[in-house]
N, C-alpha and C. Protein backbone atom coordinates (compact mmCIF):
# COMPACT_ATOMS: atom_id res chain seq x y z
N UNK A 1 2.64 19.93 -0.76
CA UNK A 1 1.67 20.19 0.29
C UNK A 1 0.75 21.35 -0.07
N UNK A 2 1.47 22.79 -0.52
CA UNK A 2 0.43 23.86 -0.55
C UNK A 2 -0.89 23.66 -1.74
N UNK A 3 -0.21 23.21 -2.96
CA UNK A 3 -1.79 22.64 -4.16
C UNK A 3 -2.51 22.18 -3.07
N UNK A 4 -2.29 21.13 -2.66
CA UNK A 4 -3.17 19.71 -2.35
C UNK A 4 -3.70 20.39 -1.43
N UNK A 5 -3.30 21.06 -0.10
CA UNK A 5 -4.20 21.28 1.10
C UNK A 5 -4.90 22.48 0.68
N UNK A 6 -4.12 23.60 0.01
CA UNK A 6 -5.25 24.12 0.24
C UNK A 6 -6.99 24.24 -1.28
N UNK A 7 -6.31 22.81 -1.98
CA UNK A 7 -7.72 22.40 -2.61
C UNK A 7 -8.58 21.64 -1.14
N UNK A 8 -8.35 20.84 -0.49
CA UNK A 8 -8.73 20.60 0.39
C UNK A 8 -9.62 20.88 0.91
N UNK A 9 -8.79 22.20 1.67
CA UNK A 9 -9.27 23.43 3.35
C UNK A 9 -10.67 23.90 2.19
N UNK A 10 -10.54 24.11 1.07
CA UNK A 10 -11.15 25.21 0.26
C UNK A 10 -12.67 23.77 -0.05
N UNK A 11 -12.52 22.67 -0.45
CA UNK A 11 -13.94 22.03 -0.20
C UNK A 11 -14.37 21.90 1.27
N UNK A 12 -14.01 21.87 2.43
CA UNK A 12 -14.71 22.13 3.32
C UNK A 12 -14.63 23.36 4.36
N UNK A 13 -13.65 24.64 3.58
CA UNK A 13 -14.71 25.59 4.18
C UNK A 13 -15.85 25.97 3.78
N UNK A 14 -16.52 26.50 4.12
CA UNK A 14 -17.48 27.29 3.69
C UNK A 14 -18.39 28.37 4.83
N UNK A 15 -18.60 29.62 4.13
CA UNK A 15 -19.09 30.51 4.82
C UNK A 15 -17.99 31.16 5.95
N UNK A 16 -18.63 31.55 6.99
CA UNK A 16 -17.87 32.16 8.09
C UNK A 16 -16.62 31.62 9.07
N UNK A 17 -15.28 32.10 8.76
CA UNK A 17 -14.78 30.69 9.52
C UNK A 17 -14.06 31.18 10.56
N UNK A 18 -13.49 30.67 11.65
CA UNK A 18 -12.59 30.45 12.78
C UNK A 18 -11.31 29.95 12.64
N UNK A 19 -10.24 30.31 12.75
CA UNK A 19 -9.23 29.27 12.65
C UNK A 19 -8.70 29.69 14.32
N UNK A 20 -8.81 28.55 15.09
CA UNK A 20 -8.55 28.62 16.38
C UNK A 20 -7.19 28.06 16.73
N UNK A 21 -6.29 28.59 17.14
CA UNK A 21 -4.38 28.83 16.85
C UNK A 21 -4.36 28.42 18.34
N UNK A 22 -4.12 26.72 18.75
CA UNK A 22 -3.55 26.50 19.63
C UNK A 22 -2.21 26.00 20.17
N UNK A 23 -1.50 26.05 21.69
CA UNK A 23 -0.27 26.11 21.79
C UNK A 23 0.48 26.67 22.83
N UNK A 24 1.35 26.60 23.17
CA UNK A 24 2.19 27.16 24.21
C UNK A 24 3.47 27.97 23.30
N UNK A 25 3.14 29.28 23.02
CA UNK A 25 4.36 30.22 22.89
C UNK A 25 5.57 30.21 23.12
N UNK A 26 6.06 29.16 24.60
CA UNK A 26 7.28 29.04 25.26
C UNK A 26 8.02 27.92 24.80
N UNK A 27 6.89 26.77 24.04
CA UNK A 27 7.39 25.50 23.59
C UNK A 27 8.00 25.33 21.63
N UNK A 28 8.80 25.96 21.60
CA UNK A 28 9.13 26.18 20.49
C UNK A 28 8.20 25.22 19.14
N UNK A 29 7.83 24.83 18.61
CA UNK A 29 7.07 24.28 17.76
C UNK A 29 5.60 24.14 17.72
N UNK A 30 5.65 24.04 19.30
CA UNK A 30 3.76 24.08 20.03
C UNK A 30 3.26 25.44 19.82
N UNK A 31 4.27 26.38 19.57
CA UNK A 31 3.45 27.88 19.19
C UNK A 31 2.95 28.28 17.96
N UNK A 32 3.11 26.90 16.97
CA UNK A 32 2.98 26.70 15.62
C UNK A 32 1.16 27.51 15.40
N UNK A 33 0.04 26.81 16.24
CA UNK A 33 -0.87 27.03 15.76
C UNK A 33 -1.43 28.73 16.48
N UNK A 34 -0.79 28.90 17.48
CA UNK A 34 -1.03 30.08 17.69
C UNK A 34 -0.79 31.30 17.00
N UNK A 35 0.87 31.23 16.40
CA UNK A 35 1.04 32.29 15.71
C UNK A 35 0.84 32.29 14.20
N UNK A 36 0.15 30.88 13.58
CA UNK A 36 -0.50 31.20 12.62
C UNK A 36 -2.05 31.99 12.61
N UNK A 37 -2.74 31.65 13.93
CA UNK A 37 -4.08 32.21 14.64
C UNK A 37 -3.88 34.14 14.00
N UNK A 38 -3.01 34.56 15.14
CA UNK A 38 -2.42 35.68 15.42
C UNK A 38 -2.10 36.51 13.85
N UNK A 39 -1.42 35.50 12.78
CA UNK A 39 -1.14 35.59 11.56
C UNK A 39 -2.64 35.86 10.84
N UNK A 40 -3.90 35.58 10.79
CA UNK A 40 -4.82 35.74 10.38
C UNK A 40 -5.96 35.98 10.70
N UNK A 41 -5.39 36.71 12.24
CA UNK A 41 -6.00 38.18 12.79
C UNK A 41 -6.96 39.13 12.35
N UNK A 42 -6.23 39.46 11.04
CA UNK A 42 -6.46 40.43 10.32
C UNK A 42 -6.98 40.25 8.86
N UNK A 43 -6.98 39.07 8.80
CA UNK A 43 -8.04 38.68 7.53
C UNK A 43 -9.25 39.08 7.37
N UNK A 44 -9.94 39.54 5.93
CA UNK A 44 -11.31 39.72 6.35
C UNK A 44 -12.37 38.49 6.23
N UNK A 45 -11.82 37.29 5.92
CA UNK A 45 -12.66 36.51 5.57
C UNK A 45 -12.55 34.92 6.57
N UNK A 46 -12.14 35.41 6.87
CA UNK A 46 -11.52 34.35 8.24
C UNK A 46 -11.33 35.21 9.63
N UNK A 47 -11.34 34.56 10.74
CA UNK A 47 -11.26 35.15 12.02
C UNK A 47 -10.33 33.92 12.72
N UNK A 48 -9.13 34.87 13.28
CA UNK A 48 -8.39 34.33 13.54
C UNK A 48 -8.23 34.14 15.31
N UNK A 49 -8.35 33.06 16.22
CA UNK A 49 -8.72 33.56 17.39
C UNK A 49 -7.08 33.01 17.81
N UNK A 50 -6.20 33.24 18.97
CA UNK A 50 -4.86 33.10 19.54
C UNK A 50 -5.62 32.00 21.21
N UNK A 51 -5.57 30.97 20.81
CA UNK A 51 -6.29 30.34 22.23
C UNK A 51 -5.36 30.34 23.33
N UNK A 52 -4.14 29.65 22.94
CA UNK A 52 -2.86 29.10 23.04
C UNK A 52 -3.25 27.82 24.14
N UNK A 53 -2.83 27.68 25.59
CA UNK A 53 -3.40 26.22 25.78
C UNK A 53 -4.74 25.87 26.39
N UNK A 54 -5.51 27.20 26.28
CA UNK A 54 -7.28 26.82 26.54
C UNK A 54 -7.73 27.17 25.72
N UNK A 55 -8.17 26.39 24.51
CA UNK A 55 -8.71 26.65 23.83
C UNK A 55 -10.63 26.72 23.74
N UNK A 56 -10.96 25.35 25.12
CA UNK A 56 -11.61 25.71 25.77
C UNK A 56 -12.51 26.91 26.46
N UNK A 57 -11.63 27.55 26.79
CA UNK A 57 -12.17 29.10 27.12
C UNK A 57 -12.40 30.01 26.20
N UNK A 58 -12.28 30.14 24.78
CA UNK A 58 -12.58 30.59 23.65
C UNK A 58 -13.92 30.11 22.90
N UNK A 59 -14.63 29.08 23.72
CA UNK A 59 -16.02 28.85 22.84
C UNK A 59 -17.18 29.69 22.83
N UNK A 60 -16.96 30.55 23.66
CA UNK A 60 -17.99 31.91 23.85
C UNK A 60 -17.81 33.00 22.47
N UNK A 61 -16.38 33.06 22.48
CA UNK A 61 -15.75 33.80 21.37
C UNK A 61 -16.13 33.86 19.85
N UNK A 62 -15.99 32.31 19.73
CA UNK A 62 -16.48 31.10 18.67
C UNK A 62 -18.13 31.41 18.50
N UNK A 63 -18.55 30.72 19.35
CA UNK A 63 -20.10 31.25 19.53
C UNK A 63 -20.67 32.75 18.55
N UNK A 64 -20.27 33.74 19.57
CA UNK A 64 -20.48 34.81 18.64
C UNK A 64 -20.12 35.06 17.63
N UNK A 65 -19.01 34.53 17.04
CA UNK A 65 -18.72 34.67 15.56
C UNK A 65 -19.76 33.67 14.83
N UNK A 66 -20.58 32.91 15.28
CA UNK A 66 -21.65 32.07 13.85
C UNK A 66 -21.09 31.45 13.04
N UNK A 67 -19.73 31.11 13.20
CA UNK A 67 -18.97 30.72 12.03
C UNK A 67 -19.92 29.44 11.64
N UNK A 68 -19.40 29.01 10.24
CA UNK A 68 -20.09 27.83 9.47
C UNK A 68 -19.09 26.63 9.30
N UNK A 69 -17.56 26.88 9.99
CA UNK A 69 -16.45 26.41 9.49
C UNK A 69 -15.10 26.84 11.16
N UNK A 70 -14.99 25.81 12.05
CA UNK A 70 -14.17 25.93 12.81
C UNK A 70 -12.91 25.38 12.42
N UNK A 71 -11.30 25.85 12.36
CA UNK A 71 -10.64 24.96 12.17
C UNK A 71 -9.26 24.95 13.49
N UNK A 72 -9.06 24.31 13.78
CA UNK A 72 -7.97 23.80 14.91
C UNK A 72 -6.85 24.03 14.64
N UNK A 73 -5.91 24.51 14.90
CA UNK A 73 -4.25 24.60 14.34
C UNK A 73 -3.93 24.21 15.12
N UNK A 74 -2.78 23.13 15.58
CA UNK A 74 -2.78 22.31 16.55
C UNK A 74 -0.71 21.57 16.34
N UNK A 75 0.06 21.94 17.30
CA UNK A 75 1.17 20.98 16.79
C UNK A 75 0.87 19.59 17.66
N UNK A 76 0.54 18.17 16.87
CA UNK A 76 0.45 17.28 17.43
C UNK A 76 1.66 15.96 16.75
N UNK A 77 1.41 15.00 17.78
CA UNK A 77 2.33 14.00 16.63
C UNK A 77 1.93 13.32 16.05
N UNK A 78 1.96 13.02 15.29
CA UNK A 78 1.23 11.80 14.29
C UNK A 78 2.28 10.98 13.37
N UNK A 79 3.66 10.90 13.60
CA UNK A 79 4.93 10.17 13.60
C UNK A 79 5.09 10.62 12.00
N UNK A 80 4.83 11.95 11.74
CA UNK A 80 5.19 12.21 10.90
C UNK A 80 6.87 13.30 10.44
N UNK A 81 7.22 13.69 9.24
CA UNK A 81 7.65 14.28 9.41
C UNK A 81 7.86 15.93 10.01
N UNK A 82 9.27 16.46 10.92
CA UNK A 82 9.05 17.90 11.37
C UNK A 82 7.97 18.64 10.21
N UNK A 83 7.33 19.37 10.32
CA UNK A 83 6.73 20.41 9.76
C UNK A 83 5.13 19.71 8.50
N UNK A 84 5.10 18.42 8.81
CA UNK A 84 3.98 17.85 7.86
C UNK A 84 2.66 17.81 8.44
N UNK A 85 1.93 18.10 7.34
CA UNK A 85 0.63 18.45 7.81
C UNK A 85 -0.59 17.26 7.88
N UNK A 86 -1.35 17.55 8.71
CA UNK A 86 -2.45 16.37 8.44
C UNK A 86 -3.65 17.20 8.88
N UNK A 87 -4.77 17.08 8.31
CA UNK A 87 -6.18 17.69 8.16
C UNK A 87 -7.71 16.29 8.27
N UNK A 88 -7.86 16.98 9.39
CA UNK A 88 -8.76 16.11 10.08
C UNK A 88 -10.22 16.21 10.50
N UNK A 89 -11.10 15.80 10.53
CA UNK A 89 -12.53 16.19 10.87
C UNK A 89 -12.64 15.45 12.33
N UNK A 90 -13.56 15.71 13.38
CA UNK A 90 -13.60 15.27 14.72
C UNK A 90 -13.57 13.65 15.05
N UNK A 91 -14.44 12.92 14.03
CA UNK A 91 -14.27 11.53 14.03
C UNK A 91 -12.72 11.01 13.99
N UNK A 92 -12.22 11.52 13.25
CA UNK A 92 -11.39 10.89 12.34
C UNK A 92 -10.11 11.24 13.41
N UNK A 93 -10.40 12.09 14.24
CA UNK A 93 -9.71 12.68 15.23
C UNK A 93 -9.63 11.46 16.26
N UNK A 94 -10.84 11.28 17.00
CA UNK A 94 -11.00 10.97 17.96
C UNK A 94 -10.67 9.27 17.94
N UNK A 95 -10.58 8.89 16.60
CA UNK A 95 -10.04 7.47 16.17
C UNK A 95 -8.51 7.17 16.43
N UNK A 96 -7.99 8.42 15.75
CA UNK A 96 -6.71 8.14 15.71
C UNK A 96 -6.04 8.93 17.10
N UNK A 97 -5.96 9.29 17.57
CA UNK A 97 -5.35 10.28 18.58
C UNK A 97 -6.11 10.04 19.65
N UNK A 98 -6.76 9.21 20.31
CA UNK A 98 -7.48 9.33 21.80
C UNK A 98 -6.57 9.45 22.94
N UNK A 99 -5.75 9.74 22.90
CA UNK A 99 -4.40 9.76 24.13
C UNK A 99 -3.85 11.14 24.06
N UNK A 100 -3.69 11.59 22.77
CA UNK A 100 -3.22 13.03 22.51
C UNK A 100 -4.24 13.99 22.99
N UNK A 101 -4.16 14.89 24.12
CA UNK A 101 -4.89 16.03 24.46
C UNK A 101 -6.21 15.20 24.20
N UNK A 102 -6.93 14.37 25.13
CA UNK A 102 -8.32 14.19 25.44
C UNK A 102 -9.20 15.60 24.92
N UNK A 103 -9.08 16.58 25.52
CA UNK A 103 -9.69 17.64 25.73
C UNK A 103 -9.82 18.12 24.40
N UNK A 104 -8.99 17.98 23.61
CA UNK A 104 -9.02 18.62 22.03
C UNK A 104 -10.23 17.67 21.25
N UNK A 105 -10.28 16.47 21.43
CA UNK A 105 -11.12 15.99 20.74
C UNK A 105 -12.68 16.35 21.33
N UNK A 106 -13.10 16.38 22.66
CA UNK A 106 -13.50 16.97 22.86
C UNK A 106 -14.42 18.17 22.77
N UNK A 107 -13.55 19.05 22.60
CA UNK A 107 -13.42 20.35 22.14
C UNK A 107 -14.24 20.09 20.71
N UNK A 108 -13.45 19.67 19.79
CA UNK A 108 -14.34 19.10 18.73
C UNK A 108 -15.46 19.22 18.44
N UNK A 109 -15.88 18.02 19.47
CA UNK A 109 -17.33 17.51 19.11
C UNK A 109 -18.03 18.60 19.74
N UNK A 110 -17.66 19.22 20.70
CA UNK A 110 -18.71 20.27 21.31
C UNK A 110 -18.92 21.21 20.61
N UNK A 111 -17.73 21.50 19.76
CA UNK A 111 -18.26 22.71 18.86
C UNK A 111 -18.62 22.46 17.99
N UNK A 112 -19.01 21.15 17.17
CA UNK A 112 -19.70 20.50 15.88
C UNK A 112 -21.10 20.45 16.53
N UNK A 113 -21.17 20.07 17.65
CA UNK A 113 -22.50 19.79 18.05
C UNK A 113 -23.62 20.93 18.57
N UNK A 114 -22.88 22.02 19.51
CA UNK A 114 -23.36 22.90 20.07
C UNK A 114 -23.57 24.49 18.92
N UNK A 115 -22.10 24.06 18.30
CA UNK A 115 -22.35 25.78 17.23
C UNK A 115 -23.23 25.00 15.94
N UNK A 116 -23.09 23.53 15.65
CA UNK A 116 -23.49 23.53 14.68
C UNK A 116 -22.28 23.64 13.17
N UNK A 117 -21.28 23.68 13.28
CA UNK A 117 -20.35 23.78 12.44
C UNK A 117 -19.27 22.85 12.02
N UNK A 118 -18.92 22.86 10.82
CA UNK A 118 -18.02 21.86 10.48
C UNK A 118 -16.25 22.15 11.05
N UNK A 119 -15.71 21.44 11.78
CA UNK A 119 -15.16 21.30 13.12
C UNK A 119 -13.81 20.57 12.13
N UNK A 120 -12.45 21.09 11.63
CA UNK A 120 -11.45 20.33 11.38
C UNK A 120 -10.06 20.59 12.22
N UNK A 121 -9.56 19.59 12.49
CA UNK A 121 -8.07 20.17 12.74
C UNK A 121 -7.15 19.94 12.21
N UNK A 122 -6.16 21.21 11.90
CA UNK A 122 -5.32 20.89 10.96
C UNK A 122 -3.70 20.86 12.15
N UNK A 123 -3.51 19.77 11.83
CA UNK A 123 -2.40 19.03 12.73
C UNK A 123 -0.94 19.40 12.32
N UNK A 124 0.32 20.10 12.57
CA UNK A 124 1.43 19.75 12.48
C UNK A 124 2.22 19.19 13.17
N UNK A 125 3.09 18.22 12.65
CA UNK A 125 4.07 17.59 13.01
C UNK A 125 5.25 18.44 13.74
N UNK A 126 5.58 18.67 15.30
CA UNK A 126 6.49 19.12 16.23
C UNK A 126 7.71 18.57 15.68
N UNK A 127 9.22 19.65 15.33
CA UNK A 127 10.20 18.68 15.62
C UNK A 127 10.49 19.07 17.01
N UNK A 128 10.42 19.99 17.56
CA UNK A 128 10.87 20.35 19.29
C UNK A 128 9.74 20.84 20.09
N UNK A 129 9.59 20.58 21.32
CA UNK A 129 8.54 21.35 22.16
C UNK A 129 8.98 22.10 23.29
N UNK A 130 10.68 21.56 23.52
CA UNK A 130 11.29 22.07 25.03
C UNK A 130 11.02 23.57 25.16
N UNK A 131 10.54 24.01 26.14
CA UNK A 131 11.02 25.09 26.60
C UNK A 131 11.58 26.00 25.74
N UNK A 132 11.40 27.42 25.67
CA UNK A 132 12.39 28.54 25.47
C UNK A 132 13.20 27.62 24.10
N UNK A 133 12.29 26.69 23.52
CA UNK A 133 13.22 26.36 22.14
C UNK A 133 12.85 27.18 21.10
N UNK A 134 13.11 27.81 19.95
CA UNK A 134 12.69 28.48 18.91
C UNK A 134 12.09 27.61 17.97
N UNK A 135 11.21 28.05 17.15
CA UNK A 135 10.57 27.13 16.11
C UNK A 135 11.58 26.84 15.36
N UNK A 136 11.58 25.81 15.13
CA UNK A 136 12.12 24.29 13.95
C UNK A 136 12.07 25.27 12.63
N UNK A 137 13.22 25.00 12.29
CA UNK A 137 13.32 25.58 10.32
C UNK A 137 11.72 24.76 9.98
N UNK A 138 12.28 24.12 9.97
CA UNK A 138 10.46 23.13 9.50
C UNK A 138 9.39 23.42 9.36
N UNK A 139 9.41 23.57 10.36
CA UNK A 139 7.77 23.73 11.27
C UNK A 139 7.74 25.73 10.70
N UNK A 140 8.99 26.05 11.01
CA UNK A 140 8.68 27.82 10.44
C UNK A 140 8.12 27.92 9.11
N UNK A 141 9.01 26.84 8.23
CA UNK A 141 8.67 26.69 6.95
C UNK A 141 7.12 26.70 6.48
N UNK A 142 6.76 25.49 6.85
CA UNK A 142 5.16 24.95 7.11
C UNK A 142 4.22 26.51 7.28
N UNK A 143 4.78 26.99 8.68
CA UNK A 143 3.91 27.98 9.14
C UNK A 143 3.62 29.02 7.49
N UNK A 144 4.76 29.31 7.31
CA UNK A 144 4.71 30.43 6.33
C UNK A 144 3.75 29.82 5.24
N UNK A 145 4.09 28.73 4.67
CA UNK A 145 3.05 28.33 3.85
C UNK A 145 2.25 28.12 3.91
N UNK A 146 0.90 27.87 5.22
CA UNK A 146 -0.21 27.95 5.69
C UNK A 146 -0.56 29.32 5.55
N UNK A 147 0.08 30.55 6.23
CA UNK A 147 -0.28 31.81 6.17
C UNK A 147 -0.48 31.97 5.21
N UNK A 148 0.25 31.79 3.77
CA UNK A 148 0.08 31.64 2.20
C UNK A 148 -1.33 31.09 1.73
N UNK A 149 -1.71 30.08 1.81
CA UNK A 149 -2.75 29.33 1.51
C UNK A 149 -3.91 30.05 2.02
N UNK A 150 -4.04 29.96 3.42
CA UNK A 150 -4.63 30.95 4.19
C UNK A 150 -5.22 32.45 3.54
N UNK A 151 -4.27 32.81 3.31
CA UNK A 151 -4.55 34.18 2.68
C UNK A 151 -5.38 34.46 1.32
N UNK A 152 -4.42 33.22 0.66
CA UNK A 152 -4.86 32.98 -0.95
C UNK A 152 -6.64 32.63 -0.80
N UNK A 153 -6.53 31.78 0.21
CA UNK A 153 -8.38 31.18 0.18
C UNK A 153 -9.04 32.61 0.24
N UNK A 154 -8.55 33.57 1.52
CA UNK A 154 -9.02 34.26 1.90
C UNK A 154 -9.70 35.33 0.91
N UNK A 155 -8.69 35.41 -0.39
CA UNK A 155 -8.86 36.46 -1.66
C UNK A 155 -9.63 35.58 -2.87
N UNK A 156 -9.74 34.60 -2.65
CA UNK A 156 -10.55 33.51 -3.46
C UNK A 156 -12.11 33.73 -2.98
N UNK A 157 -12.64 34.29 -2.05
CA UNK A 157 -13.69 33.87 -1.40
C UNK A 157 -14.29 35.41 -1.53
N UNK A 158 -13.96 36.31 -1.73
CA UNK A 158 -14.01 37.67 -1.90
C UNK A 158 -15.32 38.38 -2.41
C-alpha cells in the first residue's frame, strides 16, 4: 500500500493542500480520518483541518486556505479489507457510494466547484464503529502509515 499510494496522492497533489479528517472520535475506527487530520496539524506543507462529523461547516476554513488540492479522510465501507485504502476523485465517488453519507459526496462537488480545487477522498475500510470502541489494530496500522506517507510527501515538496 505505502509505494503505490503515496506515488499516487503525490500525482494529484499539487500546490496548497487540505487534508480534511472526518469522523466521530467516540466510534472507534470512524475517528480514523480525524486523527490523521489532527496528525498533520502541524505540517508545513499541508493543512490539516479535524472536521469530525461536519465537515460541512469547515468550508469557510477551506476557503481561506486557497488550497489547489482538497483531500477527504473518511472511514467508509467499500467491502474491503479492516484497514484498506481506496483513493477517489468526486465522480468516481458519487458512482460508487450514493447511499454512503449523501452529504459527503456532496461536499465534494461543492468544493471542486466553488474553491475550484482538485477534491479526493481517501477512504478506509472500518473494522468497528460501535461506540466507546478503540481503533482496530488495522485501521491503527493504516493510520500510522498514512501519517508516514503524509509526512514523506510533505518533505518531498519542500
Amino acid at each position: 500500500m505505502s509505494e503505490t499510494l503515496a506515488k499516487e496522492l503525490q500525482q494529484y497533489i499539487s500546490g496548497r493542500t487540505v487534508v480534511l479528517g472526518i469522523g466521530n472520535p467516540l466510534r472507534g475506527d470512524d475517528a480514523v480520518g480525524t486523527m490523521l487530520a489532527e496528525r498533520l496539524s502541524k505540517e508545513k506543507n499541508f493543512t490539516g483541518v479535524a472536521t469530525e462529523e461536519m465537515p460541512e461547516n469547515f468550508t469557510g476554513v477551506v476557503r481561506d486556505k486557497n488550497p489547489q488540492t482538497i483531500i477527504l479522510v473518511d472511514a467508509i465501507d467499500f467491502s474491503g479489507e479492516p484497514g484498506d485504502v481506496v483513493l477517489m476523485e468526486t465522480v468516481e465517488f458519487e458512482n460508487r457510494f450514493s447511499s454512503h453519507r449523501p452529504s459527503l459526496g456532496l461536499l465534494m462537488h461543492y468544493l471542486s466547484t466553488e474553491i475550484k480545487a482538485k477534491v479526493l477522498l481517501l477512504g478506509i475500510q472500518p473494522k468497528r464503529t460501535d461506540y466507546h470502541s478503540p481503533l482496530s489494530n488495522e485501521v491503527k496500522e493504516t493510520l500510522l502509515k498514512l501519517e508516514k506517507i503524509f509526512k514523506g510527501l510533505s518533505k518531498t515538496r519542500t
